[in-house]
Structure formats: C-alpha cells, structure tokens
N, C-alpha and C. Protein backbone atom coordinates (compact mmCIF):
# COMPACT_ATOMS: atom_id res chain seq x y z
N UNK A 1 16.77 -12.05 -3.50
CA UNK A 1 15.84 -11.47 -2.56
C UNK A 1 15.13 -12.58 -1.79
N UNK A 2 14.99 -12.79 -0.57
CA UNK A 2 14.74 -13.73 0.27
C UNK A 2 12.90 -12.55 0.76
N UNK A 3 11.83 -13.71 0.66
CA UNK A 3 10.65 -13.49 1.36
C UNK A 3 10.07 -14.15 2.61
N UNK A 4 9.63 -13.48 3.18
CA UNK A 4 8.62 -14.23 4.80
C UNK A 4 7.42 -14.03 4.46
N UNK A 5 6.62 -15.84 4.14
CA UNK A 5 5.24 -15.76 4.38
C UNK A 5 5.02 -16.14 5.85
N UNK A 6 3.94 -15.17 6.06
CA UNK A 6 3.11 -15.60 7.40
C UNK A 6 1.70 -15.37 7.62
N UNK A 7 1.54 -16.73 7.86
CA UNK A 7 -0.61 -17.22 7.30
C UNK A 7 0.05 -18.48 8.48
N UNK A 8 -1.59 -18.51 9.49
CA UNK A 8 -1.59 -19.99 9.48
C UNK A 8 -2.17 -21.13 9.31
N UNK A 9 -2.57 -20.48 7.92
CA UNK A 9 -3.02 -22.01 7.05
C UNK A 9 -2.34 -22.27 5.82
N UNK A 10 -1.71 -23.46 6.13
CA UNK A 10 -1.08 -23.90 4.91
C UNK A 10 -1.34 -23.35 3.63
N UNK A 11 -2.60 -23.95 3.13
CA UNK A 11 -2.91 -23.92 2.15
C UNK A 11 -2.74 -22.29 1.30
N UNK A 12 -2.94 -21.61 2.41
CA UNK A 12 -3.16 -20.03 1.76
C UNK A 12 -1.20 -19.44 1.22
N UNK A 13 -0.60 -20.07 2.50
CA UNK A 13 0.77 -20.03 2.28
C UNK A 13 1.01 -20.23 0.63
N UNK A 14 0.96 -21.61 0.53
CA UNK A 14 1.16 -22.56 -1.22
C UNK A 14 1.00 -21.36 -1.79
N UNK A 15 -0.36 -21.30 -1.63
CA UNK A 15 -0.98 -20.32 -2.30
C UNK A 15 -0.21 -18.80 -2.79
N UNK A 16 0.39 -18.48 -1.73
CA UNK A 16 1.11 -17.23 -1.96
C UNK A 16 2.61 -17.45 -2.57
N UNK A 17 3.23 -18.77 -2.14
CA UNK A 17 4.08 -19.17 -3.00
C UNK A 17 4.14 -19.62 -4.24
N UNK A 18 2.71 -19.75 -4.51
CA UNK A 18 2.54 -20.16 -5.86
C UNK A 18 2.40 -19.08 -6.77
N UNK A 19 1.93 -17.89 -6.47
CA UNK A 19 1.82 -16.49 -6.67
C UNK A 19 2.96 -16.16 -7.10
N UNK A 20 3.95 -16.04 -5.66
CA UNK A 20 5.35 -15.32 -6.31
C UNK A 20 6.50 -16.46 -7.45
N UNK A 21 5.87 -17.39 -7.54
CA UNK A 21 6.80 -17.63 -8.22
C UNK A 21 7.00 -17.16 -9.36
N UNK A 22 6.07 -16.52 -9.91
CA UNK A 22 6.20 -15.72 -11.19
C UNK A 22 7.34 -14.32 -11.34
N UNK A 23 7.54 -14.23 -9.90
CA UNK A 23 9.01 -12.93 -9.79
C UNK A 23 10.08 -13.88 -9.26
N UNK A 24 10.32 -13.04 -10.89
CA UNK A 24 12.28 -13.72 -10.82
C UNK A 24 13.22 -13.39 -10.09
N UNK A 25 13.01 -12.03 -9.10
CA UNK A 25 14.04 -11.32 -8.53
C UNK A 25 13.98 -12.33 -6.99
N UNK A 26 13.10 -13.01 -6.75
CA UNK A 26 12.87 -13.80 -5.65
C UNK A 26 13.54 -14.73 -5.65
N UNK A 27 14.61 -14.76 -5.14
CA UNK A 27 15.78 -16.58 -4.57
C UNK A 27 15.56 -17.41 -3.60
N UNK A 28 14.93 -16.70 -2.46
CA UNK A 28 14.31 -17.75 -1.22
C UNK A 28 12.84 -17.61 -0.81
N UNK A 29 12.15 -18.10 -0.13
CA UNK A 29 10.95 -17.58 0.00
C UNK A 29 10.81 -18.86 1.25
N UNK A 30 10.80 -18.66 2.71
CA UNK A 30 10.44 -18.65 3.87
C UNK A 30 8.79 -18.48 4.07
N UNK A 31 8.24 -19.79 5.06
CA UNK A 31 7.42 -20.03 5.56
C UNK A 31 7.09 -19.84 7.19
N UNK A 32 6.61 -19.47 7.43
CA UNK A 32 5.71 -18.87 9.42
C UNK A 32 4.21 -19.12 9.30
N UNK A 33 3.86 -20.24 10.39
CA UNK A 33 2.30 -19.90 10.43
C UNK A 33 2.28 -19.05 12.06
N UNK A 34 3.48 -18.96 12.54
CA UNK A 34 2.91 -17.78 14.09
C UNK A 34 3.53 -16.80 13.85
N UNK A 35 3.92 -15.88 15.88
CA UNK A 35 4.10 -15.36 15.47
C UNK A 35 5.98 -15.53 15.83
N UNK A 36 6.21 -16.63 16.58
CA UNK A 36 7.53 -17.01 17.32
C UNK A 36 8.30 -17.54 15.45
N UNK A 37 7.64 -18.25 15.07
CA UNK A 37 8.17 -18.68 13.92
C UNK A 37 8.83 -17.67 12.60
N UNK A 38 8.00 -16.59 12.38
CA UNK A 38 8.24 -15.55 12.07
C UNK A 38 9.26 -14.67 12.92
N UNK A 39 9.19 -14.39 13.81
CA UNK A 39 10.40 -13.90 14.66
C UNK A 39 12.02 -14.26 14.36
N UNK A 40 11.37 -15.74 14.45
CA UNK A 40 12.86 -16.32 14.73
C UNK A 40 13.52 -16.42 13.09
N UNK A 41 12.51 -16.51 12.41
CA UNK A 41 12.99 -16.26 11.25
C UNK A 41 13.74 -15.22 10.43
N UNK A 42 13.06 -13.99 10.89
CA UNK A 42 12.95 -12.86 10.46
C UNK A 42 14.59 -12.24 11.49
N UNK A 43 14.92 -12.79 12.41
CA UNK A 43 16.37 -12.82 12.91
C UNK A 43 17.48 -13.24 12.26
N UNK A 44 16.92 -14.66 12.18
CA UNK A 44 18.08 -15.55 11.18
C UNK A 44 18.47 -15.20 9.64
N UNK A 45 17.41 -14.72 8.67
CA UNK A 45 17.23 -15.04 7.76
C UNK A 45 17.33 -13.37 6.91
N UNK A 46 16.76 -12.76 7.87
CA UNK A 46 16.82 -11.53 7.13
C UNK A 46 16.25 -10.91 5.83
N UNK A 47 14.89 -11.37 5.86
CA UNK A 47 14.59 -11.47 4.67
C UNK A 47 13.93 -9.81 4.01
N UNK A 48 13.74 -9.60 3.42
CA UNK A 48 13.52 -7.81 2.15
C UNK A 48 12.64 -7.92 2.88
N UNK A 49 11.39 -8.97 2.53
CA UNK A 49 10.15 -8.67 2.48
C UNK A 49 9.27 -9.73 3.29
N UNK A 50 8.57 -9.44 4.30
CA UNK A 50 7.54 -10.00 5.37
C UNK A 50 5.70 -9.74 4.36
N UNK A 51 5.34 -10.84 4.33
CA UNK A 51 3.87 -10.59 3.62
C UNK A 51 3.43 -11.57 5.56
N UNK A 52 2.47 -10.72 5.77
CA UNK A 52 1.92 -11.20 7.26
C UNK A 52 0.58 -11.48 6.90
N UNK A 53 -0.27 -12.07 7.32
CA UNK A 53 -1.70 -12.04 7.77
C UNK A 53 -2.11 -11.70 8.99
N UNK A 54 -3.26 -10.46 8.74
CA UNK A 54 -3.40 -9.77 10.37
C UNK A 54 -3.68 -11.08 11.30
N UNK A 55 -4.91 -11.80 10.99
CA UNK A 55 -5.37 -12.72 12.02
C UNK A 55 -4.54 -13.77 12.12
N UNK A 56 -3.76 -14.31 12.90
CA UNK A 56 -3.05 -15.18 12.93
C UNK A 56 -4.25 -16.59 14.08
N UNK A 57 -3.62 -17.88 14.46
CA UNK A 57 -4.37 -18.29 15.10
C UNK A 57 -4.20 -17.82 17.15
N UNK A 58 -4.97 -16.81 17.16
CA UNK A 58 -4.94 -16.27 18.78
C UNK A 58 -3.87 -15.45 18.53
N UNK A 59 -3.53 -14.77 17.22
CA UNK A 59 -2.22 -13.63 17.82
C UNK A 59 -2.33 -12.80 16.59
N UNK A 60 -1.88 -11.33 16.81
CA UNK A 60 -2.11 -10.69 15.39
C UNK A 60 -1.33 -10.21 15.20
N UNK A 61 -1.09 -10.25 13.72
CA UNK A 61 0.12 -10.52 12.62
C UNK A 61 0.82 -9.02 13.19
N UNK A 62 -0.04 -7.78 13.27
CA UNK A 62 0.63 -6.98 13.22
C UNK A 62 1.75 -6.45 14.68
N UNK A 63 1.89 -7.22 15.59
CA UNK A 63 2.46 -7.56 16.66
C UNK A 63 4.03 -7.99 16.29
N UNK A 64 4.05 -8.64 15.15
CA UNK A 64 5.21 -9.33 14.39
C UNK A 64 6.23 -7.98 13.47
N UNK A 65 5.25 -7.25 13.19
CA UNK A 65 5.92 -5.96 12.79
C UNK A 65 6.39 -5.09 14.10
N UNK A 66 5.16 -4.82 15.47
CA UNK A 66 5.89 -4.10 16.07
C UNK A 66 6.95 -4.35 16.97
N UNK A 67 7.28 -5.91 16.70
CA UNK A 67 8.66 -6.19 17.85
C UNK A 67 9.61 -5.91 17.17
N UNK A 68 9.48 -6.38 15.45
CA UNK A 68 10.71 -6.14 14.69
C UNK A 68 11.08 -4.92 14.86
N UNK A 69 10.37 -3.78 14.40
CA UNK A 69 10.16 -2.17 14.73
C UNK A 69 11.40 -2.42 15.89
N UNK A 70 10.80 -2.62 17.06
CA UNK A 70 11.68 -2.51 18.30
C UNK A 70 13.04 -2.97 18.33
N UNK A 71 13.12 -4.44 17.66
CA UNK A 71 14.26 -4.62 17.17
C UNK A 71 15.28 -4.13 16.72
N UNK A 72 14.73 -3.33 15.49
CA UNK A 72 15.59 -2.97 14.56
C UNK A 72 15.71 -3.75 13.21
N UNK A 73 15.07 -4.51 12.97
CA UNK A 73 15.09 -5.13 11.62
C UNK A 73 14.85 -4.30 10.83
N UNK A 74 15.60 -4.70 9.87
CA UNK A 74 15.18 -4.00 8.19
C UNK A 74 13.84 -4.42 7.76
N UNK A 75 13.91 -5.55 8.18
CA UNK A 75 12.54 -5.72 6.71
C UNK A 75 11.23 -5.31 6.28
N UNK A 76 10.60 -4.81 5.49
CA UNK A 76 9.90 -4.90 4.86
C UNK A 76 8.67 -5.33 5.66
N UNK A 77 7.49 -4.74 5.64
CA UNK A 77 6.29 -5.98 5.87
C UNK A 77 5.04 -5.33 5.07
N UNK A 78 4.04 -6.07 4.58
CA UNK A 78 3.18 -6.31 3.12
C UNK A 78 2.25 -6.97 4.52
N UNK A 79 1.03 -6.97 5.02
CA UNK A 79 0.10 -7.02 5.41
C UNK A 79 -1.02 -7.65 4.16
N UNK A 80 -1.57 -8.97 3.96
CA UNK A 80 -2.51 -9.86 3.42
C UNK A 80 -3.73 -10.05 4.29
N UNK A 81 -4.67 -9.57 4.12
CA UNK A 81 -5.58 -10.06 5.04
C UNK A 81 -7.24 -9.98 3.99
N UNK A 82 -8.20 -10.15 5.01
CA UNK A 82 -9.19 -10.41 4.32
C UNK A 82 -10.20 -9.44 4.79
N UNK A 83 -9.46 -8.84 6.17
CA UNK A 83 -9.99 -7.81 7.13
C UNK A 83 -10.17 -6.49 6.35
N UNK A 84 -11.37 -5.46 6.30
CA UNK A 84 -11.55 -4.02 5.72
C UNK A 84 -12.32 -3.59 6.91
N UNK A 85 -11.71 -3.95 8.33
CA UNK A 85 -11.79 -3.36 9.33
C UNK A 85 -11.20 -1.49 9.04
N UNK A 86 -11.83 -0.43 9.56
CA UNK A 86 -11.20 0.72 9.66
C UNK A 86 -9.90 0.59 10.91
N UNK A 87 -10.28 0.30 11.55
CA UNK A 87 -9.51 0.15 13.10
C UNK A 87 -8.33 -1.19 12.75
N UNK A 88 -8.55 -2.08 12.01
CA UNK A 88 -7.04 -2.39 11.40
C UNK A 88 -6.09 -1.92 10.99
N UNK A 89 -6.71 -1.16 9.81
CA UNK A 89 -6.18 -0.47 9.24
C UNK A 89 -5.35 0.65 9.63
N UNK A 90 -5.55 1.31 10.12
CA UNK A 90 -5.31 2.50 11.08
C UNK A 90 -4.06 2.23 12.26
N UNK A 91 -4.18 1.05 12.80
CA UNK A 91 -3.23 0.14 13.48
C UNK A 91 -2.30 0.28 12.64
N UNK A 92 -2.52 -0.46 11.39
CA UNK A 92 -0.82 -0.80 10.90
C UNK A 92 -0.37 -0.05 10.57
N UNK A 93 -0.96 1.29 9.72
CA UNK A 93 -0.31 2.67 8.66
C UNK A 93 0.03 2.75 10.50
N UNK A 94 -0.01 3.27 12.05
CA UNK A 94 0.37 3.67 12.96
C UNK A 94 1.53 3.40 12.98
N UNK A 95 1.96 1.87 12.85
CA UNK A 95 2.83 1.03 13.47
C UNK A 95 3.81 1.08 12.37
N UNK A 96 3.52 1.37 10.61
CA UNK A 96 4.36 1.88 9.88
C UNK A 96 4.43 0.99 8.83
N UNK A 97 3.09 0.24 8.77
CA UNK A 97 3.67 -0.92 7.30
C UNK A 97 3.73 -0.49 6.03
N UNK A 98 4.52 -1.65 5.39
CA UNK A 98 4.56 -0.84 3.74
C UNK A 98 3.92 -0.70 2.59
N UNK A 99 2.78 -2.22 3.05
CA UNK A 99 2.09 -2.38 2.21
C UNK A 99 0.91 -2.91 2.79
N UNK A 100 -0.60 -2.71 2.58
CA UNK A 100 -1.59 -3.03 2.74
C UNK A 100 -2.69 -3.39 1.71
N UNK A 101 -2.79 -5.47 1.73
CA UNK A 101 -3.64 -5.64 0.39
C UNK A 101 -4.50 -6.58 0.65
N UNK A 102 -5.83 -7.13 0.26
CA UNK A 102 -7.13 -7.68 0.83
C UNK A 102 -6.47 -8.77 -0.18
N UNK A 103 -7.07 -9.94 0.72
CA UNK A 103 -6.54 -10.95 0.24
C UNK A 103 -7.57 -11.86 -1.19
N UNK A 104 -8.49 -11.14 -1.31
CA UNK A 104 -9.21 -10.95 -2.72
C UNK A 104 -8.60 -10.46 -3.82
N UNK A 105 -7.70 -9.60 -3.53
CA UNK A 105 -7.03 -9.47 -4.65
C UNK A 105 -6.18 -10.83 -5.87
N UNK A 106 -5.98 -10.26 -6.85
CA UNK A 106 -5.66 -10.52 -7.72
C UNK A 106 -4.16 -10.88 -7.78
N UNK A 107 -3.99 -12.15 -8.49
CA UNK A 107 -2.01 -12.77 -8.11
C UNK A 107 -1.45 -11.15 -8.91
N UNK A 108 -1.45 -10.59 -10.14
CA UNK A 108 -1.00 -9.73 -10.86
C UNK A 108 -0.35 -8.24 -9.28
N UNK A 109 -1.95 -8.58 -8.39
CA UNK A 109 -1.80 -6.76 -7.78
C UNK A 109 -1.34 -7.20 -6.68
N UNK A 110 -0.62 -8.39 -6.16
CA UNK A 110 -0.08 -8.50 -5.20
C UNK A 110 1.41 -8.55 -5.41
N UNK A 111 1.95 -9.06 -7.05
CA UNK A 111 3.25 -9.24 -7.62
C UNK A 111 3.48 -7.18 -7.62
N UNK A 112 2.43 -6.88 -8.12
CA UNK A 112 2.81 -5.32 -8.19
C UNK A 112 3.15 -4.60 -7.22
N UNK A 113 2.07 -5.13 -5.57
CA UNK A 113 2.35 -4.18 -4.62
C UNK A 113 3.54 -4.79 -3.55
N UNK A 114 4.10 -6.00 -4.15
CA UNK A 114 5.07 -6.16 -3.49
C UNK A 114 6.12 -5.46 -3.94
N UNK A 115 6.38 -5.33 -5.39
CA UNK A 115 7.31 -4.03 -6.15
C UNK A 115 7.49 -3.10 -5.89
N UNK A 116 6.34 -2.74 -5.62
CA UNK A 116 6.14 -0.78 -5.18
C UNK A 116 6.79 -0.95 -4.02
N UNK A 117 6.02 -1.87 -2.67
CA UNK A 117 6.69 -1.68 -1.27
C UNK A 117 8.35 -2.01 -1.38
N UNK A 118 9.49 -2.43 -2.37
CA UNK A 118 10.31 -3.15 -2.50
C UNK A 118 11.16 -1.90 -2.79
N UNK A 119 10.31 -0.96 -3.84
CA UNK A 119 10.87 0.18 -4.26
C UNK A 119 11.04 1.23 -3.36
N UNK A 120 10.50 1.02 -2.06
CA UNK A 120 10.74 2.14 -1.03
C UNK A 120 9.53 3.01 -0.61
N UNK A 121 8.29 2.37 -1.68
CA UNK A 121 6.82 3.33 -1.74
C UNK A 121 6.16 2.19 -0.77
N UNK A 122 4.64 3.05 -0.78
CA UNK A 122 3.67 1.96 0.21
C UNK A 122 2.76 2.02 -0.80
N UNK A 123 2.15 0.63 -0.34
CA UNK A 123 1.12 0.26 -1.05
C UNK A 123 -0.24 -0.15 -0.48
N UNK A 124 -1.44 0.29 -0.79
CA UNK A 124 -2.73 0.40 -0.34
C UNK A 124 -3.67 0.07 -0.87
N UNK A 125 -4.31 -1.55 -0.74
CA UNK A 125 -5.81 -1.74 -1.56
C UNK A 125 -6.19 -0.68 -1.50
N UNK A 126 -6.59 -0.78 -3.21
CA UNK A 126 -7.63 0.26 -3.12
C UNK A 126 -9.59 0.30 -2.48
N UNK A 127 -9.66 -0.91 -2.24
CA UNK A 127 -10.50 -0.98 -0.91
C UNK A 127 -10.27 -0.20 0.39
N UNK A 128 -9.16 -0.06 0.91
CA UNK A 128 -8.70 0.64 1.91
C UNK A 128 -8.85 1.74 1.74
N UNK A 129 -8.38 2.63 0.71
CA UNK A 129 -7.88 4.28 -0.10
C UNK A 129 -8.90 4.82 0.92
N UNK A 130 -10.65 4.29 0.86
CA UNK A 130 -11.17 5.35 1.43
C UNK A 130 -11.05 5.68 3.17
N UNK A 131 -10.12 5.08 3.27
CA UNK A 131 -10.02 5.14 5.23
C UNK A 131 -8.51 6.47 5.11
N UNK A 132 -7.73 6.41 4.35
CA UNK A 132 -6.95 7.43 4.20
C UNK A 132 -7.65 8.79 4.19
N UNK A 133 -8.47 8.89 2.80
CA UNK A 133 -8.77 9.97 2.56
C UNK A 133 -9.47 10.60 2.96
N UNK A 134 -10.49 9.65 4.35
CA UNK A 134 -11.36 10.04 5.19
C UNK A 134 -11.00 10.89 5.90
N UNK A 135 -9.98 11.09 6.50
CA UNK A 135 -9.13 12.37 7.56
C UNK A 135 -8.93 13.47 6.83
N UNK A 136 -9.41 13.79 5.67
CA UNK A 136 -8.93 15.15 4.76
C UNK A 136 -10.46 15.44 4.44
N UNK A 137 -10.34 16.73 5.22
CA UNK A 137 -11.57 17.66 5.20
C UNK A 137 -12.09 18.06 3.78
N UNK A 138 -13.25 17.89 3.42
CA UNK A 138 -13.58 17.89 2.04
C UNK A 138 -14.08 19.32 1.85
N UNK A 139 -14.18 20.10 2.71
CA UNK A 139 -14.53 21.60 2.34
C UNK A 139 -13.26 22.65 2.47
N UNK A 140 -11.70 21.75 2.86
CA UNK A 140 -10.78 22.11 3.19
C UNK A 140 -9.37 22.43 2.05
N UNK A 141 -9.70 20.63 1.19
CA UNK A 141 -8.35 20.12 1.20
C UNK A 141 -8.02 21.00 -0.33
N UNK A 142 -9.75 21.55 -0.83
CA UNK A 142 -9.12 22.51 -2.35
C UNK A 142 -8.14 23.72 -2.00
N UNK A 143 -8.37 24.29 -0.56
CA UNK A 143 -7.77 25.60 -0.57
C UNK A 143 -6.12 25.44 -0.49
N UNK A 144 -5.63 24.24 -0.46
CA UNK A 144 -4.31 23.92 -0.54
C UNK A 144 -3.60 24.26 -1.64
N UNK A 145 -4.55 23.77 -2.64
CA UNK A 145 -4.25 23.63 -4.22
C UNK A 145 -3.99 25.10 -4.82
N UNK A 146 -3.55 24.94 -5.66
CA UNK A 146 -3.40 26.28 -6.59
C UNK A 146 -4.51 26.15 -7.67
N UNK A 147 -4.88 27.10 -8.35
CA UNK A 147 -6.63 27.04 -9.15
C UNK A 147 -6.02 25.72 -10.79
N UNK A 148 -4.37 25.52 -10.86
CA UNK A 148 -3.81 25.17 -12.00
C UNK A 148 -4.04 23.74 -11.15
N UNK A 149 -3.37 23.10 -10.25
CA UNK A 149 -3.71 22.32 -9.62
C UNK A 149 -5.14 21.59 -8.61
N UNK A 150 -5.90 22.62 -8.70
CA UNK A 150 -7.33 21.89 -8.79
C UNK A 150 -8.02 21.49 -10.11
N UNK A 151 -7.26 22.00 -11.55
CA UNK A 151 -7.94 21.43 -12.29
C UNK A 151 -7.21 20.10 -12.49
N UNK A 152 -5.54 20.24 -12.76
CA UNK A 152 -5.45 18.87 -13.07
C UNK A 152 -5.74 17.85 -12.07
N UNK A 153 -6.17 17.92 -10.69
CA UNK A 153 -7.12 17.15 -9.80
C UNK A 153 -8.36 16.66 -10.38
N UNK A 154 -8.99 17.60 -10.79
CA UNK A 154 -10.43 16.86 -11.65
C UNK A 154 -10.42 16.37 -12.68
N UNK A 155 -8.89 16.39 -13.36
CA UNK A 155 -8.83 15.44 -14.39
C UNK A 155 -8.74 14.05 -14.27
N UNK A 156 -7.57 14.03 -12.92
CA UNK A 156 -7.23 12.53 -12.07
C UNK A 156 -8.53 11.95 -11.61
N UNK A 157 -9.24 13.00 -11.69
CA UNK A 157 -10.32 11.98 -10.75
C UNK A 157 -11.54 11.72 -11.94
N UNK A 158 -11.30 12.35 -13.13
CA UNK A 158 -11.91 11.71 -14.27
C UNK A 158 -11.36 10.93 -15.17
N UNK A 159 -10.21 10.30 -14.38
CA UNK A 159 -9.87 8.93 -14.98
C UNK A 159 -8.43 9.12 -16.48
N UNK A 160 -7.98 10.66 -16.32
CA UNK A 160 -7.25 10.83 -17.35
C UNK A 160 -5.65 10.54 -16.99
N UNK A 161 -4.96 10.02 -17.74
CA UNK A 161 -3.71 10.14 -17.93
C UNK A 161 -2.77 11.35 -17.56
N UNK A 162 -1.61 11.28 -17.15
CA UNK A 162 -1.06 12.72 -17.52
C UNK A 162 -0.71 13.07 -19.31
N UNK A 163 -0.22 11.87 -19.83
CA UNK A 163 -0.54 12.05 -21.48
C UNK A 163 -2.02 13.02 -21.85
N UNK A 164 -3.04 12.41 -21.15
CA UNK A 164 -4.33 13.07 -21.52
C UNK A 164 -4.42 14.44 -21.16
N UNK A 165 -4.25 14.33 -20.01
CA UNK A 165 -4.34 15.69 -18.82
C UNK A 165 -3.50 16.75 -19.70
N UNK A 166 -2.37 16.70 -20.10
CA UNK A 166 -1.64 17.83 -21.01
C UNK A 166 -1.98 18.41 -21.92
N UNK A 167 -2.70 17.00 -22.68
CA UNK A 167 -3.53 17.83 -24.27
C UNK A 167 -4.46 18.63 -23.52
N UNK A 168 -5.28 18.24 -22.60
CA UNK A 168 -6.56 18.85 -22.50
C UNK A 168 -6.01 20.28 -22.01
N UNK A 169 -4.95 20.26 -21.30
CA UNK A 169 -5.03 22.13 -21.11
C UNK A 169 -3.88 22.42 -21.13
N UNK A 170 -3.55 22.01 -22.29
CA UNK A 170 -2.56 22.37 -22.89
C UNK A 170 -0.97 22.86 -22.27
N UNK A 171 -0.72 21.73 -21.89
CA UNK A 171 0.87 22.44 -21.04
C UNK A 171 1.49 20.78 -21.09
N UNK A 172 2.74 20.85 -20.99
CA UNK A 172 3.77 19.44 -21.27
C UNK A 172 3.22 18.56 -19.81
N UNK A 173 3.90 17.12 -20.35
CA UNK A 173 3.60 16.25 -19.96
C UNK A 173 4.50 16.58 -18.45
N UNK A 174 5.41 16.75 -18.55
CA UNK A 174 6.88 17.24 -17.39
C UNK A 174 5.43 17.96 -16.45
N UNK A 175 5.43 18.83 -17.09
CA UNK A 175 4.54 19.80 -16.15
C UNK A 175 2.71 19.47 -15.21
N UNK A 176 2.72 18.32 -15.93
CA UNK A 176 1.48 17.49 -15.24
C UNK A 176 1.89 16.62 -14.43
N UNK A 177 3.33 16.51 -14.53
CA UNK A 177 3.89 15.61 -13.45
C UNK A 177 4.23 16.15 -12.02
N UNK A 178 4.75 17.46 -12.43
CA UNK A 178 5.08 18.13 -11.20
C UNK A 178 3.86 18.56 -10.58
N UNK A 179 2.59 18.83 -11.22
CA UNK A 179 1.70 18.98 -10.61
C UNK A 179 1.00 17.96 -9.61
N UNK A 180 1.03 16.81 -10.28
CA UNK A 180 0.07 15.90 -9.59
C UNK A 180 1.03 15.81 -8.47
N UNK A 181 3.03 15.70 -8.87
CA UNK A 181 3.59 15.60 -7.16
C UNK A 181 2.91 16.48 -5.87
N UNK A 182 3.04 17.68 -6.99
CA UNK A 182 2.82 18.77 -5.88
C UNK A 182 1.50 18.50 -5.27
N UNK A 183 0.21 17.94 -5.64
CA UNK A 183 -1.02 17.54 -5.08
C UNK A 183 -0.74 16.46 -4.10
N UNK A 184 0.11 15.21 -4.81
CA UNK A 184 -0.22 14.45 -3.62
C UNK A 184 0.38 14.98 -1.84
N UNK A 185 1.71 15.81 -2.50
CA UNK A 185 2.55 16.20 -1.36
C UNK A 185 1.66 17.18 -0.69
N UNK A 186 1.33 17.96 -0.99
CA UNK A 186 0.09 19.15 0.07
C UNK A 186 -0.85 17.97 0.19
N UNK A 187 -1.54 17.46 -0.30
CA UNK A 187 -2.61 16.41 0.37
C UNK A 187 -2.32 15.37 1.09
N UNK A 188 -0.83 15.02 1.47
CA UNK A 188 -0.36 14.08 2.49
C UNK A 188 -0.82 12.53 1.75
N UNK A 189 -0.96 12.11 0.40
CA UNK A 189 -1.41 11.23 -0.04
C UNK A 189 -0.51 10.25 -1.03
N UNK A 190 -0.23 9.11 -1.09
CA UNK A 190 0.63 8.11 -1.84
C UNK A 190 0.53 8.01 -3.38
N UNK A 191 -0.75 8.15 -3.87
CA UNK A 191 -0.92 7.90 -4.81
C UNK A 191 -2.18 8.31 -5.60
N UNK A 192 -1.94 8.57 -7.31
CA UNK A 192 -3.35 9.06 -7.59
C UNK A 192 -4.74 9.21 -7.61
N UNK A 193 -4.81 7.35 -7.41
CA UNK A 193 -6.27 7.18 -6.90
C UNK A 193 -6.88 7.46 -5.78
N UNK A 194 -5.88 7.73 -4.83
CA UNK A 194 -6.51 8.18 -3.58
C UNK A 194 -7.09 9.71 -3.74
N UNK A 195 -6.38 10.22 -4.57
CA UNK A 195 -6.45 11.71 -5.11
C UNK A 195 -8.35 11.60 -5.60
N UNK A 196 -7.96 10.85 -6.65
CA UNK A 196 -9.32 10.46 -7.28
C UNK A 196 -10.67 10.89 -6.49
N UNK A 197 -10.33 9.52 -5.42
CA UNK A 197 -11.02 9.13 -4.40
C UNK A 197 -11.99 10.33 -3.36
N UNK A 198 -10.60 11.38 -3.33
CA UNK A 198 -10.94 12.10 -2.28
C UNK A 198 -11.92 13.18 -3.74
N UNK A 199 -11.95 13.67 -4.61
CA UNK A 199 -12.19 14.58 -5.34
C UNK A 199 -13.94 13.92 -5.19
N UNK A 200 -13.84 12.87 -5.69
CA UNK A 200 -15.49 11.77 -5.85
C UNK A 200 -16.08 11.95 -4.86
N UNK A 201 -15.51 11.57 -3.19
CA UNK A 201 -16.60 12.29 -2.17
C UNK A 201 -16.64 13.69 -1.88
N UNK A 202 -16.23 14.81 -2.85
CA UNK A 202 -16.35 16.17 -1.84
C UNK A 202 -17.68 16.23 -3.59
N UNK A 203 -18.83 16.81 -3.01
CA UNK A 203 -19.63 16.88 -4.19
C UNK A 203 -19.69 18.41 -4.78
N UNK A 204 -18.60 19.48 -3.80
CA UNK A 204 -18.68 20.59 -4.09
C UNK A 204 -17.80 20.81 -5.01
N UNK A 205 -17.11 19.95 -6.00
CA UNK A 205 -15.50 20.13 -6.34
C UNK A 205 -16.03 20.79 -7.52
C-alpha cells in the first residue's frame, strides 16, 4: 500500500511518517509540501491513501482533492488539520473526503482512521461529529425511529455496548445490531457516536 503525505512543514510530515510506521500493510509512503507536488505525485504514483493538510502555504489542501475528483483518481484522501472551522468542514464532506481528523489527535486514532477510510468507511474527529449532527432536527429525527429503536438509541448514547444493550432488554446481540444499522441508516449518520451525540443535544429524548 503506497501513502501521500501532504503538510508544508517538514517537520509535521516526519512526524506523520513516524506515526505510520507502526502499519505494516504500508510499503511506500510519499512526501508533498504543495499542491503541484502532490498532483504530480498522486498521477505517477497512485497511491490508496492521500493524508492532506487543509492549510497549505497560500493554497488549500482541499483543492488537491477536487482536481483529483475531476481527474479521476482513485485515491483515497484523510484530511489532517488543526482547523474546527464549521465552514471547512462542510467544504470537504461537499467535495467527498474520506476521512476527517484534528491534528491533536492521537498516533493510535489516526493509525485507526486511516483503516476505517481504507476499508471503504469515512472517518470523522469526533470534534467534528457535532457539525454533522447539527443538520438533524432534534424535535424531528425520533419520529423516524421505531419506539424499539429509540430505546436502543438511549442506550448508545448512555455509553452501552451492543453486548450490554441486549442484556438490558433483553433480545440477541444479532438483533441490536440490526437495530443500531437501521438507526444510523434513517438518521443519515456514519457512526455510533454521532448517534450518541445527536441523542445528548435533543433534551426532550
């Protein structure tokens, strides 16, 4: 699996190469501090996975995704930044990236959310989660649910397992699974914590 870093400061680069070296599935790993460098790379080289930084120096990262877009490239792009701009954000889920992670994070949750985006899913600091779940009407999004599926919602958002979630009301583990699918899929949402997320600001739940 061949990667594209693109930062343009050295140091943060190392940095991210020093990160992945802990995944073994990684054989090359490519350097860009613009956005021509990245381009030309991302032609030649073909790499799975693009990790960008929005701010580049005078150009932004996410510009590098929408030519590829136009292109036609395959790859992958993982967005690093330090930005919890709303209006960034919003830009890139537009433009279609796969992964979105604050560059505070942790070497562990960046090895993870490069996995997930690798696996075909997207991935979303959970700093971000609340700019998603902000567009879902909080006096709205229960009437979607079925009354079986608003409870195991308030379980997710009290921090339970689906292991847990089953004992507590009693029905198989299989069957807490299909539920929570079926939640995120009517709620237009990636993943549980966003679920969480959205349950914590509606105070009527």
């Amino acid at each position: 699996m061949k990667i594209l870093i693109v930062d343009d400061h050295p140091l943060v680069r190392k940095g991210i190469i020093s990160t992945l070296s802990f995944e073994k599935t990684i054989d090359e790993i490519f350097e860009a501090s613009n956005k021509d460098e990245a381009m030309n790379t991302i032609q030649r080289a073909k790499p799975e996975l693009a990790i960008v930084d929005l701010y580049l120096s005078g150009e932004n990262g996410l510009d590098i995704v929408s030519d590829s877009r136009r292109r036609g490239y395959k790859t992958k792009f993982m967005i690093l930044t330090s930005s919890v701009k709303k209006d960034d954000f919003i830009r890139a889920k537009e433009i279609g990236v796969e992964g979105y992670i604050l560059k505070e994070a942790f070497a562990e949750d960046i090895i993870y959310a490069l996995r997930v985006v690798l696996r075909g899913k997207k991935f979303i600091d959970p700093e971000i989660i609340k700019y998603e779940t902000s567009s879902i009407s909080q006096d709205s999004y229960l009437e979607r649910l079925t009354p079986r599926e608003r409870e195991v919602l308030e379980e997710i958002a009290n921090g339970l397992s689906n292991c847990d979630i089953a004992q507590k009301l009693y029905i198989s583990e299989n069957t807490v699974k299909k539920h929570v699918s079926n939640i995120l899929s009517k709620l237009e949402l990636e993943h549980r914590t966003q679920a969480a997320l959205l349950v914590k600001k509606s105070a009527n739940f």
